[in-house]
N, C-alpha and C. Protein backbone atom coordinates (compact mmCIF):
# COMPACT_ATOMS: atom_id res chain seq x y z
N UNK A 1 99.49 116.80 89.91
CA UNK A 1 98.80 115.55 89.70
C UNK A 1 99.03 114.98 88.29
N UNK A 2 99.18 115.62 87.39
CA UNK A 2 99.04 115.16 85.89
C UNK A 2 100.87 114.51 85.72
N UNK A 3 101.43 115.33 86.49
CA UNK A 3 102.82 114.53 86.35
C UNK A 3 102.87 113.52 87.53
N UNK A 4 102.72 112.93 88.43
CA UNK A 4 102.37 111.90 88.35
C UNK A 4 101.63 110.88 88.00
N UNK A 5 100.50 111.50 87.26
CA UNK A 5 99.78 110.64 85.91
C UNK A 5 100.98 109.56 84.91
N UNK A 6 101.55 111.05 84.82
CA UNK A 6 102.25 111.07 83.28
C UNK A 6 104.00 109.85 83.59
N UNK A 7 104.05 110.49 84.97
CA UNK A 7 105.53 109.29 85.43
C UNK A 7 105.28 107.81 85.47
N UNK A 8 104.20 107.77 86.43
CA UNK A 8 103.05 106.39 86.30
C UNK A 8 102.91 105.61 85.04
N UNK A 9 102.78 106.07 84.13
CA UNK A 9 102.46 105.89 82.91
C UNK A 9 103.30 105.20 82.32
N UNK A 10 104.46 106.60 82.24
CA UNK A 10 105.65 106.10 81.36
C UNK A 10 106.73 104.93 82.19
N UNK A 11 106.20 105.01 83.13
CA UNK A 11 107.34 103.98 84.61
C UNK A 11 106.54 102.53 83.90
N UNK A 12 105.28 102.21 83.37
CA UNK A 12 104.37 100.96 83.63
C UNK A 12 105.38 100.76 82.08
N UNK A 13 105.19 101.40 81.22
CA UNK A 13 105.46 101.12 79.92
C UNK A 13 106.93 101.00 79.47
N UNK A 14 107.91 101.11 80.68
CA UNK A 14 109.39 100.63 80.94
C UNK A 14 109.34 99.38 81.63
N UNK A 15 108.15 99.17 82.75
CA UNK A 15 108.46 98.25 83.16
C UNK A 15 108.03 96.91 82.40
N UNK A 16 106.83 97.38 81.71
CA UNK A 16 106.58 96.28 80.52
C UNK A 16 107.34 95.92 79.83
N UNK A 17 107.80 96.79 79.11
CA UNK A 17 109.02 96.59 78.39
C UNK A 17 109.83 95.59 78.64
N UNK A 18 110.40 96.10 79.57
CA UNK A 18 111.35 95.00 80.33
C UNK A 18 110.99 93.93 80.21
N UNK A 19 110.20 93.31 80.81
CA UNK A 19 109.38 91.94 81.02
C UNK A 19 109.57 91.72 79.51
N UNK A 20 109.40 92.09 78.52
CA UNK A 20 109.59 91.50 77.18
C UNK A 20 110.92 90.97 76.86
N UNK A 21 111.92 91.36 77.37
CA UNK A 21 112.97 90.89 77.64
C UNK A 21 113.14 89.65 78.51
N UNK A 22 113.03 88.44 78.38
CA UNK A 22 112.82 87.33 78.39
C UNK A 22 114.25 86.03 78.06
N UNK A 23 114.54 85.52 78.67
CA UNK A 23 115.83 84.48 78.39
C UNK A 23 115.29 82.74 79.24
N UNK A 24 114.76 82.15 78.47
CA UNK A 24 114.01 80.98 79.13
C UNK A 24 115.59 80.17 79.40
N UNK A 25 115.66 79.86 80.52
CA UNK A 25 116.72 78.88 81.38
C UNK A 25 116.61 77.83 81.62
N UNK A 26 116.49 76.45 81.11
CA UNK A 26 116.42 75.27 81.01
C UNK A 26 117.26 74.85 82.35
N UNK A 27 116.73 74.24 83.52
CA UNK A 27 117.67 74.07 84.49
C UNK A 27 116.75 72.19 85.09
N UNK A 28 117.63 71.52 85.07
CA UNK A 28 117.01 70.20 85.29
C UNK A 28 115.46 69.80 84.52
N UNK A 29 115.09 69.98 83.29
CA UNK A 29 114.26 70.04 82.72
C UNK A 29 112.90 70.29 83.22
N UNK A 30 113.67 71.77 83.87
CA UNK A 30 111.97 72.78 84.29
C UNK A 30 112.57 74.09 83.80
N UNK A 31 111.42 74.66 82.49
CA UNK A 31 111.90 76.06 82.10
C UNK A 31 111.57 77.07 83.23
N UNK A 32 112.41 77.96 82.97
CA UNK A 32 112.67 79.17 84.54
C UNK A 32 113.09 80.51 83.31
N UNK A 33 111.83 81.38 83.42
CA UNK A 33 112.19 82.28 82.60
C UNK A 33 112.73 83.43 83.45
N UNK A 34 114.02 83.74 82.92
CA UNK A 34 114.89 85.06 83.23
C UNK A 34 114.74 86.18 82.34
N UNK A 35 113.61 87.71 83.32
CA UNK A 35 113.21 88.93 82.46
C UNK A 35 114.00 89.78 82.75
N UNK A 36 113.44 90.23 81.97
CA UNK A 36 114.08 92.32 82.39
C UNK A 36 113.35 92.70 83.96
N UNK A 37 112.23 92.01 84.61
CA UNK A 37 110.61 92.79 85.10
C UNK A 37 111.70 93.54 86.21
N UNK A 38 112.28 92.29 87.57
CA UNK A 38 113.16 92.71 88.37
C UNK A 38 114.04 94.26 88.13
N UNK A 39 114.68 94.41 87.15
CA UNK A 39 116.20 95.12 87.16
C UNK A 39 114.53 96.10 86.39
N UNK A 40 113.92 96.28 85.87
CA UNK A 40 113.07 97.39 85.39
C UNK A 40 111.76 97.54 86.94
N UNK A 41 111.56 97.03 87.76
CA UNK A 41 110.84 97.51 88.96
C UNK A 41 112.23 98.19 89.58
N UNK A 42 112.96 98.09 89.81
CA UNK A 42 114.25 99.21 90.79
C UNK A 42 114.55 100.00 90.06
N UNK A 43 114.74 99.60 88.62
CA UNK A 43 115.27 101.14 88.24
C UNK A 43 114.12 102.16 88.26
N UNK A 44 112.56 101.84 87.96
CA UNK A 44 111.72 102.91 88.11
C UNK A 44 111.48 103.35 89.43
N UNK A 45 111.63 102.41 90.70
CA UNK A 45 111.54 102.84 91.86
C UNK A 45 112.66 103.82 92.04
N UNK A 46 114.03 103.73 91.80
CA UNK A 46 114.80 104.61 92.18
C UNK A 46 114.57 105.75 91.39
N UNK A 47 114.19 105.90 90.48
CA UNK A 47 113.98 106.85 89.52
C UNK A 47 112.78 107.84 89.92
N UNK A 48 111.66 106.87 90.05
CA UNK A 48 110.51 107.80 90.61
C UNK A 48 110.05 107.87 92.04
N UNK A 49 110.85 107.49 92.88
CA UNK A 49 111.21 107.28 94.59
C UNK A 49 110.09 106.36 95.00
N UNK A 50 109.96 106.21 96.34
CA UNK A 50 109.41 105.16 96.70
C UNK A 50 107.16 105.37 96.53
N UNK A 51 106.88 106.75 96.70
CA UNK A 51 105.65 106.86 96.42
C UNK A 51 105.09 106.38 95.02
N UNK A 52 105.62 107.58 93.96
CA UNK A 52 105.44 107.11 92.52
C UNK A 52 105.77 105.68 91.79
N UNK A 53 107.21 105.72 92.56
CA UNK A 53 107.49 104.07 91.78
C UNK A 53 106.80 102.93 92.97
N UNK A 54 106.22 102.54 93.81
CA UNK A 54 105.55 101.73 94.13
C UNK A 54 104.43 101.87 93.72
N UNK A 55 103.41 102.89 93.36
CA UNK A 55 102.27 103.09 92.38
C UNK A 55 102.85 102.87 91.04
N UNK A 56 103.61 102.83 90.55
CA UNK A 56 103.95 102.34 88.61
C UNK A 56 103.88 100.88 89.29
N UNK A 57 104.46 100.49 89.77
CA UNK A 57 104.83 98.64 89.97
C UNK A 57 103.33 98.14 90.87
N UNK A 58 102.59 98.49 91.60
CA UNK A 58 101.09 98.37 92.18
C UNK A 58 100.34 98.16 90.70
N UNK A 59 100.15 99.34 90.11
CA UNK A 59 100.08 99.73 88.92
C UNK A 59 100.06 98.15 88.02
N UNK A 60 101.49 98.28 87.65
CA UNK A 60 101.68 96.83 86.63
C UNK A 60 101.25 95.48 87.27
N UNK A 61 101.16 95.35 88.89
CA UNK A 61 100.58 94.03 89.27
C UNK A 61 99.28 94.22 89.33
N UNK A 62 98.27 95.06 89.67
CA UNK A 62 97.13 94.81 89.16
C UNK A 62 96.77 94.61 88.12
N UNK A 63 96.90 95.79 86.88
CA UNK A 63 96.16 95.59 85.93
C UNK A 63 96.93 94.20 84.95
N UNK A 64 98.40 93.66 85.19
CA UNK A 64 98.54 92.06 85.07
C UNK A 64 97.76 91.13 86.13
N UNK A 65 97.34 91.20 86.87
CA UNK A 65 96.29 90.34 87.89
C UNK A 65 95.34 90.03 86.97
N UNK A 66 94.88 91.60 86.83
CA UNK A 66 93.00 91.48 86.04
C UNK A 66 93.03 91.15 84.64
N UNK A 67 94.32 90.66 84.23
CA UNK A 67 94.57 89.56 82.78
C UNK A 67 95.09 91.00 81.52
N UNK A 68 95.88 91.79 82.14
CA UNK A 68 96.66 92.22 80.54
C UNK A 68 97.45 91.92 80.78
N UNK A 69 98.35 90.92 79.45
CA UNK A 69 99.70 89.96 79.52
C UNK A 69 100.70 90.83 79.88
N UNK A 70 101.38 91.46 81.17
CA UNK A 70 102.56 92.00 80.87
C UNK A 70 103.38 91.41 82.08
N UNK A 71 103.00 90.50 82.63
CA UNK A 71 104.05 89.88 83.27
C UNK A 71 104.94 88.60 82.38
N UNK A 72 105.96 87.89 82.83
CA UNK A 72 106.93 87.00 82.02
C UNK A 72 106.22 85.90 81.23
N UNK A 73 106.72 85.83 79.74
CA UNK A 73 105.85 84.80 79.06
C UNK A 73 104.14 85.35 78.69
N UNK A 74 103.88 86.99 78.69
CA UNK A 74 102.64 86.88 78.55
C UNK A 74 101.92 87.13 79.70
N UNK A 75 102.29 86.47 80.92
CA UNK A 75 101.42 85.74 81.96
C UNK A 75 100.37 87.14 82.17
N UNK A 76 99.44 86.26 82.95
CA UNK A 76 98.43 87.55 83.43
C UNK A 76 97.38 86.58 84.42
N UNK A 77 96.40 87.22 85.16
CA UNK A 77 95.74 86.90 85.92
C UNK A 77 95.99 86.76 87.26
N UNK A 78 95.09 86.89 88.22
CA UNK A 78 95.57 86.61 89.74
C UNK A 78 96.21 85.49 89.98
N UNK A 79 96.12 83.96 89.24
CA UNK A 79 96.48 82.93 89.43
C UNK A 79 97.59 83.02 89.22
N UNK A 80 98.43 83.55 89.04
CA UNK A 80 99.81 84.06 88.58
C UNK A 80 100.45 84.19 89.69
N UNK A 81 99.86 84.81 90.89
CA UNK A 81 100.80 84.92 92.24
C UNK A 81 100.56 83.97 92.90
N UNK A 82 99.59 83.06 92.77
CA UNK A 82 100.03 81.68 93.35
C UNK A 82 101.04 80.77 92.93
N UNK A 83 100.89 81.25 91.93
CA UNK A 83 102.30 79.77 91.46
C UNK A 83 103.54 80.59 91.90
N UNK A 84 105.04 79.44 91.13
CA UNK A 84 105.79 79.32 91.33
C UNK A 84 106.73 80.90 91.57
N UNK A 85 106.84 81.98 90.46
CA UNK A 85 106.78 83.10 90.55
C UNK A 85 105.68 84.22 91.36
N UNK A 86 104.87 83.29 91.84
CA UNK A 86 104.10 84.95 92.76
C UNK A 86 104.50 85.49 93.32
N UNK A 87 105.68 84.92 94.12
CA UNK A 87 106.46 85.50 95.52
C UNK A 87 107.29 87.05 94.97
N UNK A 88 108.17 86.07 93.35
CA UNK A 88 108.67 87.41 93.24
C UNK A 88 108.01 88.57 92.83
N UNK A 89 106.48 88.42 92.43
CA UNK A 89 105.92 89.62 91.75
C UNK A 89 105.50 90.61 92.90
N UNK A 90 104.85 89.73 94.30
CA UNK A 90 104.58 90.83 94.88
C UNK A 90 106.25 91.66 95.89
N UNK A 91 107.23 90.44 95.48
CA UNK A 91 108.40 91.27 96.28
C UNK A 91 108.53 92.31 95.61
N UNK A 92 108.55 92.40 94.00
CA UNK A 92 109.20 93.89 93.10
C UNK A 92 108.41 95.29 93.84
N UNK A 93 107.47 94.86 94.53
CA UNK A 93 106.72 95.84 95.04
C UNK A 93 107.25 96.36 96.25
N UNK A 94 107.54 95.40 97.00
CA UNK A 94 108.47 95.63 98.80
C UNK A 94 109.77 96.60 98.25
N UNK A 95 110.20 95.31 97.22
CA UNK A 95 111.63 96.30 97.10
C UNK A 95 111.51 97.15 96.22
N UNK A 96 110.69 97.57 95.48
CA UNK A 96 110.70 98.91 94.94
C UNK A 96 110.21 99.86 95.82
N UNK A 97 109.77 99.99 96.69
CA UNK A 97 108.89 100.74 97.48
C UNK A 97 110.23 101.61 98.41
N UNK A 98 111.14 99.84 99.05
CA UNK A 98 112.45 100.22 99.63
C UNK A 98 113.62 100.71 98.91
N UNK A 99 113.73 100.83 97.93
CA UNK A 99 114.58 100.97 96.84
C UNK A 99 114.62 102.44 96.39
N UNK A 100 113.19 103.37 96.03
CA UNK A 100 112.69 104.57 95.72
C UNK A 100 112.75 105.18 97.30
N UNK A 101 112.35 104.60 98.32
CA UNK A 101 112.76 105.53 99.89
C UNK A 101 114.35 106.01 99.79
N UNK A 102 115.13 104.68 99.60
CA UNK A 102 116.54 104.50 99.67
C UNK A 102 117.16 105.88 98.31
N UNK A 103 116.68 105.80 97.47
CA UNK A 103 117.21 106.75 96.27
C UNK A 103 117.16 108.52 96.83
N UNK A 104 115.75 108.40 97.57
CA UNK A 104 115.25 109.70 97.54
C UNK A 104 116.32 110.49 98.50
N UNK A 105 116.79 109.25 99.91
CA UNK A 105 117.81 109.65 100.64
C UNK A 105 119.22 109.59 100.23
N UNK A 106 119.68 108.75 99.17
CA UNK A 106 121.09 108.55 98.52
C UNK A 106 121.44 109.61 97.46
N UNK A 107 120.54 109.52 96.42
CA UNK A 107 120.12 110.16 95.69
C UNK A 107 121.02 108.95 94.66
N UNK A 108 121.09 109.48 92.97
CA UNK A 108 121.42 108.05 92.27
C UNK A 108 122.91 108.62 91.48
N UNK A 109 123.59 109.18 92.38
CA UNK A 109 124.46 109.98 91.68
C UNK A 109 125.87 109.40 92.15
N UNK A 110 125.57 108.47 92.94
CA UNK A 110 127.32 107.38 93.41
C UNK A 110 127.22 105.98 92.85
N UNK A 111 127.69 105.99 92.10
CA UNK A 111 127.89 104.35 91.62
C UNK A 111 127.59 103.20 92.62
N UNK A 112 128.48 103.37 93.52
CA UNK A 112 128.36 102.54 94.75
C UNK A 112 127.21 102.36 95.34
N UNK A 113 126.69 103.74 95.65
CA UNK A 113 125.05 103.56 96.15
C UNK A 113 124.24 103.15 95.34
N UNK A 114 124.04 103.00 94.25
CA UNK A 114 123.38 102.69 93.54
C UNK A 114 123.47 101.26 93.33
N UNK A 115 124.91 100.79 93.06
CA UNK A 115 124.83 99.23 93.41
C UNK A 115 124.32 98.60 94.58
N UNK A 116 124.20 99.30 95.58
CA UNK A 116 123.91 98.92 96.80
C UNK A 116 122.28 98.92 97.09
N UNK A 117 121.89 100.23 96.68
CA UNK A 117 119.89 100.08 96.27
C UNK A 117 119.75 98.60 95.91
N UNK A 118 120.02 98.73 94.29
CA UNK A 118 120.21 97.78 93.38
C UNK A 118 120.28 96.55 94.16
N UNK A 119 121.45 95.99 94.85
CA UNK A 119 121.37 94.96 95.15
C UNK A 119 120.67 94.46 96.70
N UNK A 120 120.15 95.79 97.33
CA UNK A 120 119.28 95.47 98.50
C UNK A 120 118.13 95.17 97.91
N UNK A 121 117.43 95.94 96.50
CA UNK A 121 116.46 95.52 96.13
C UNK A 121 115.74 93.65 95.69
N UNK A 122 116.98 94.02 94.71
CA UNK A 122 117.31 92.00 94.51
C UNK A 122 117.39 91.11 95.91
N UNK A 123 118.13 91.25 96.98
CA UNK A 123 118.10 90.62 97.87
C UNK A 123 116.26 90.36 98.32
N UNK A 124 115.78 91.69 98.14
CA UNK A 124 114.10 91.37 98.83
C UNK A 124 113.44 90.87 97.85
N UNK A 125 113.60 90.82 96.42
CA UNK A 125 113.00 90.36 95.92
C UNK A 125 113.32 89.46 95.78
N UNK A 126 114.61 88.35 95.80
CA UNK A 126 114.83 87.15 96.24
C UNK A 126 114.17 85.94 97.11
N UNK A 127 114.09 87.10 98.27
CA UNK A 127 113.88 86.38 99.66
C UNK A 127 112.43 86.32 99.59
N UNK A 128 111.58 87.27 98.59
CA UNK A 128 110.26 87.00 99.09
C UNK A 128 109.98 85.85 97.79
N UNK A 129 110.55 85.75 96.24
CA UNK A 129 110.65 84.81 95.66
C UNK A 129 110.84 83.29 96.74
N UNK A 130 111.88 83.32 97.31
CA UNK A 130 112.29 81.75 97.73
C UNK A 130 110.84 81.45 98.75
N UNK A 131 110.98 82.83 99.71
CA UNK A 131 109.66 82.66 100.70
C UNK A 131 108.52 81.63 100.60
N UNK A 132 108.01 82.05 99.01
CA UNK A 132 106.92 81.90 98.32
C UNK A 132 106.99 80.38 98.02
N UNK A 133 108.03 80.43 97.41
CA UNK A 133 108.44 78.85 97.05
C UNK A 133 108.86 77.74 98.12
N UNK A 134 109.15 78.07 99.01
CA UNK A 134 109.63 77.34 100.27
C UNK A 134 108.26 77.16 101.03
N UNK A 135 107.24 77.73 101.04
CA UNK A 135 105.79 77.67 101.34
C UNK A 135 104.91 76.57 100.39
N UNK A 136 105.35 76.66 99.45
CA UNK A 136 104.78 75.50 98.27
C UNK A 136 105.58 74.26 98.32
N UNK A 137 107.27 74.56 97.98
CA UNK A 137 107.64 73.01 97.72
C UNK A 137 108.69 72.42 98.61
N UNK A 138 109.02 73.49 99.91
CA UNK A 138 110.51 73.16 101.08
C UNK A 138 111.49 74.23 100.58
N UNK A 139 112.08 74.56 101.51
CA UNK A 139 112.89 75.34 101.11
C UNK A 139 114.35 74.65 100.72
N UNK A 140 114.66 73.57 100.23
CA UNK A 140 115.21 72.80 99.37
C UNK A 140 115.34 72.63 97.71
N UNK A 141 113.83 72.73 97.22
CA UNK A 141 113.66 72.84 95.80
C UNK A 141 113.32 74.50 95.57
N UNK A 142 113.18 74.87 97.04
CA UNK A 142 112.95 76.65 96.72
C UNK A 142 114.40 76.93 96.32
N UNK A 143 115.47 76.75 96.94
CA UNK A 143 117.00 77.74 96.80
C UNK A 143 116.99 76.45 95.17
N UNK A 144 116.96 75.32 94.94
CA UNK A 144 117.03 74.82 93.26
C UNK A 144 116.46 75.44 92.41
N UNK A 145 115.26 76.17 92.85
CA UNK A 145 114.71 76.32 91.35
C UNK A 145 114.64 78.15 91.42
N UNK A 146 114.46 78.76 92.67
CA UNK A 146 114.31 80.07 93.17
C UNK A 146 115.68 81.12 93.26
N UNK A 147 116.84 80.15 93.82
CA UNK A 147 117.57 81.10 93.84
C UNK A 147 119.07 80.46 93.27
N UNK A 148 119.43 79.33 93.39
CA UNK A 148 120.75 78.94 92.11
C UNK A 148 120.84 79.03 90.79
N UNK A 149 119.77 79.15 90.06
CA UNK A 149 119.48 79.50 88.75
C UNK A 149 119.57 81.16 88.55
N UNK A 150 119.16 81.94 90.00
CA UNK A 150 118.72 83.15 89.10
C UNK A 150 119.95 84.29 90.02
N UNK A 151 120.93 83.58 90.62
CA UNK A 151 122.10 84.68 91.22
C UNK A 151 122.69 84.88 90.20
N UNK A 152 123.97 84.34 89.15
CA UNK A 152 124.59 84.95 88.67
C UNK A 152 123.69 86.10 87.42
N UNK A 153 122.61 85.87 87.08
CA UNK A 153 121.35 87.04 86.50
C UNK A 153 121.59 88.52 87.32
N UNK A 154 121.18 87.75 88.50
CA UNK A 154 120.63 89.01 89.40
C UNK A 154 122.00 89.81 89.66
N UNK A 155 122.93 89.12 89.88
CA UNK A 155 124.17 90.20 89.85
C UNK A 155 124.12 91.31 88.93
N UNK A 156 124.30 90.54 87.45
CA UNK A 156 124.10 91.08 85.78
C UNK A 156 123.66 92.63 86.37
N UNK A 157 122.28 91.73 86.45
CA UNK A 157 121.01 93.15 86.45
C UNK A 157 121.28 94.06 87.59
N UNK A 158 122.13 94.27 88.93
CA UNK A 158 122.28 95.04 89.68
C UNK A 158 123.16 95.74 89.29
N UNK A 159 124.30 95.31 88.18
CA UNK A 159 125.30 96.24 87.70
C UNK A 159 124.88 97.08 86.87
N UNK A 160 124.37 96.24 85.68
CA UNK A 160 123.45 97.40 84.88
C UNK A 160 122.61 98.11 85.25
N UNK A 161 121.65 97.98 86.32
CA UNK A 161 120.75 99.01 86.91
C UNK A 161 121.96 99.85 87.59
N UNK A 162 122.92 99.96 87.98
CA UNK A 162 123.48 100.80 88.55
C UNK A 162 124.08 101.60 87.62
N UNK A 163 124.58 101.12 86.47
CA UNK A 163 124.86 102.04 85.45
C UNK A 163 124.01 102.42 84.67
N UNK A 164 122.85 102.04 84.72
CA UNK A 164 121.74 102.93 84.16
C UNK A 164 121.44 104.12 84.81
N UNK A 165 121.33 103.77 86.30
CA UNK A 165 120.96 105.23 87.02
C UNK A 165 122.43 106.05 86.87
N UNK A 166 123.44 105.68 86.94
CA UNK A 166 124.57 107.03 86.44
C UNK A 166 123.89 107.75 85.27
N UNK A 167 123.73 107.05 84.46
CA UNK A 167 123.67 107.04 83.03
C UNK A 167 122.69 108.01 82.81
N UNK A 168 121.34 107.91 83.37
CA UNK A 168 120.87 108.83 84.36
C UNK A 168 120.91 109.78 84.58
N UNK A 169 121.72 110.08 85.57
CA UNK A 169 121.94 111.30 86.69
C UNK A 169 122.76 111.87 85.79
N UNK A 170 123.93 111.35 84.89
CA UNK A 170 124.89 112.07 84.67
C UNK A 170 124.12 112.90 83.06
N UNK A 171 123.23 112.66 82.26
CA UNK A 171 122.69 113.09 81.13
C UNK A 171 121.19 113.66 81.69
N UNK A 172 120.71 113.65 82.53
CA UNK A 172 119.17 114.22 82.68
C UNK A 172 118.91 114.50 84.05
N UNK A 173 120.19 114.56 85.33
CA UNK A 173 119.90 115.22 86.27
C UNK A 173 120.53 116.02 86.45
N UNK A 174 121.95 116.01 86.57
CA UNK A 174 123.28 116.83 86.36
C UNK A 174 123.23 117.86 85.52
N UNK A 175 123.27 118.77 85.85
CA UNK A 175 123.04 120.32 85.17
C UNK A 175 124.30 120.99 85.14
């Protein structure tokens, strides 16, 4: 029990992290901030499989719900998943959940698979991003503001999460 205390813990305080990592994207004069949160919810899901790492990322959306700033820009509060980004906060959860199942059976030790977690993860957290937004403004200004701005990112971040988990496996699992 205390080590999953202790993974929990240290998984929330990577994934915060991340989120501090921040690149505001000026796209038709509406800012669209691009974080770390995404590419840091999969890598802790694959890392701490789908039980632990969907409790670290449960974890970071509540206690950001009940107002500690650690979602993008600060943000915090429940009103946060209504707007424009809610979709993707509660997807990091779907696809981390699917992402940590997927690891536990791959394991994170093939490049390839790992791009492939990686980018099944992004795909759900995409789709429940546009979802969200296509529910609010058509799914017209959803793929403008939801998903043409943030593909060539999300690629970025599926490569580097995939070479993070080598990076990984090959220094702290590999014996």
């Amino acid at each position: 029990m205390p080590t999953i205390i202790l993974k929990t813990f240290f998984g929330f305080v990577f994934l915060t992290a991340m989120t501090q990592f921040t690149i505001d994207l000026s796209y038709q004069e509406v800012a669209i901030p691009i974080t770390g949160q995404s590419l840091g919810a999969l890598v802790i899901a694959c890392l701490l499989g789908a039980k632990v790492g969907g409790l670290t990322i449960l974890l970071y959306l509540l206690l950001g719900g009940m107002g500690l700033p650690v979602f993008a820009n600060g943000g915090s509060g429940w009103e946060v998943f209504t707007k424009g980004s809610g979709g993707f906060l509660y997807g990091f959860l779907i696809a981390g959940c699917l992402t940590g199942w997927l690891s536990e059976r791959w394991g994170i030790s093939n490049f390839l698979k790992n791009i492939a977690m990686m980018g099944i993860g992004t795909a759900i957290i995409l789709l429940f991003g546009i979802g969200h937004l296509t529910g609010k403004y058509g799914i017209g200004k959803a793929l403008e503001y939801g998903f043409y701005p943030f593909w060539p990112g999300a690629i970025i971040k599926v490569v580097i999460g995939a070479i993070l988990l080598s990076i990984w496996h090959q220094f702290f699992v590999k014996q």
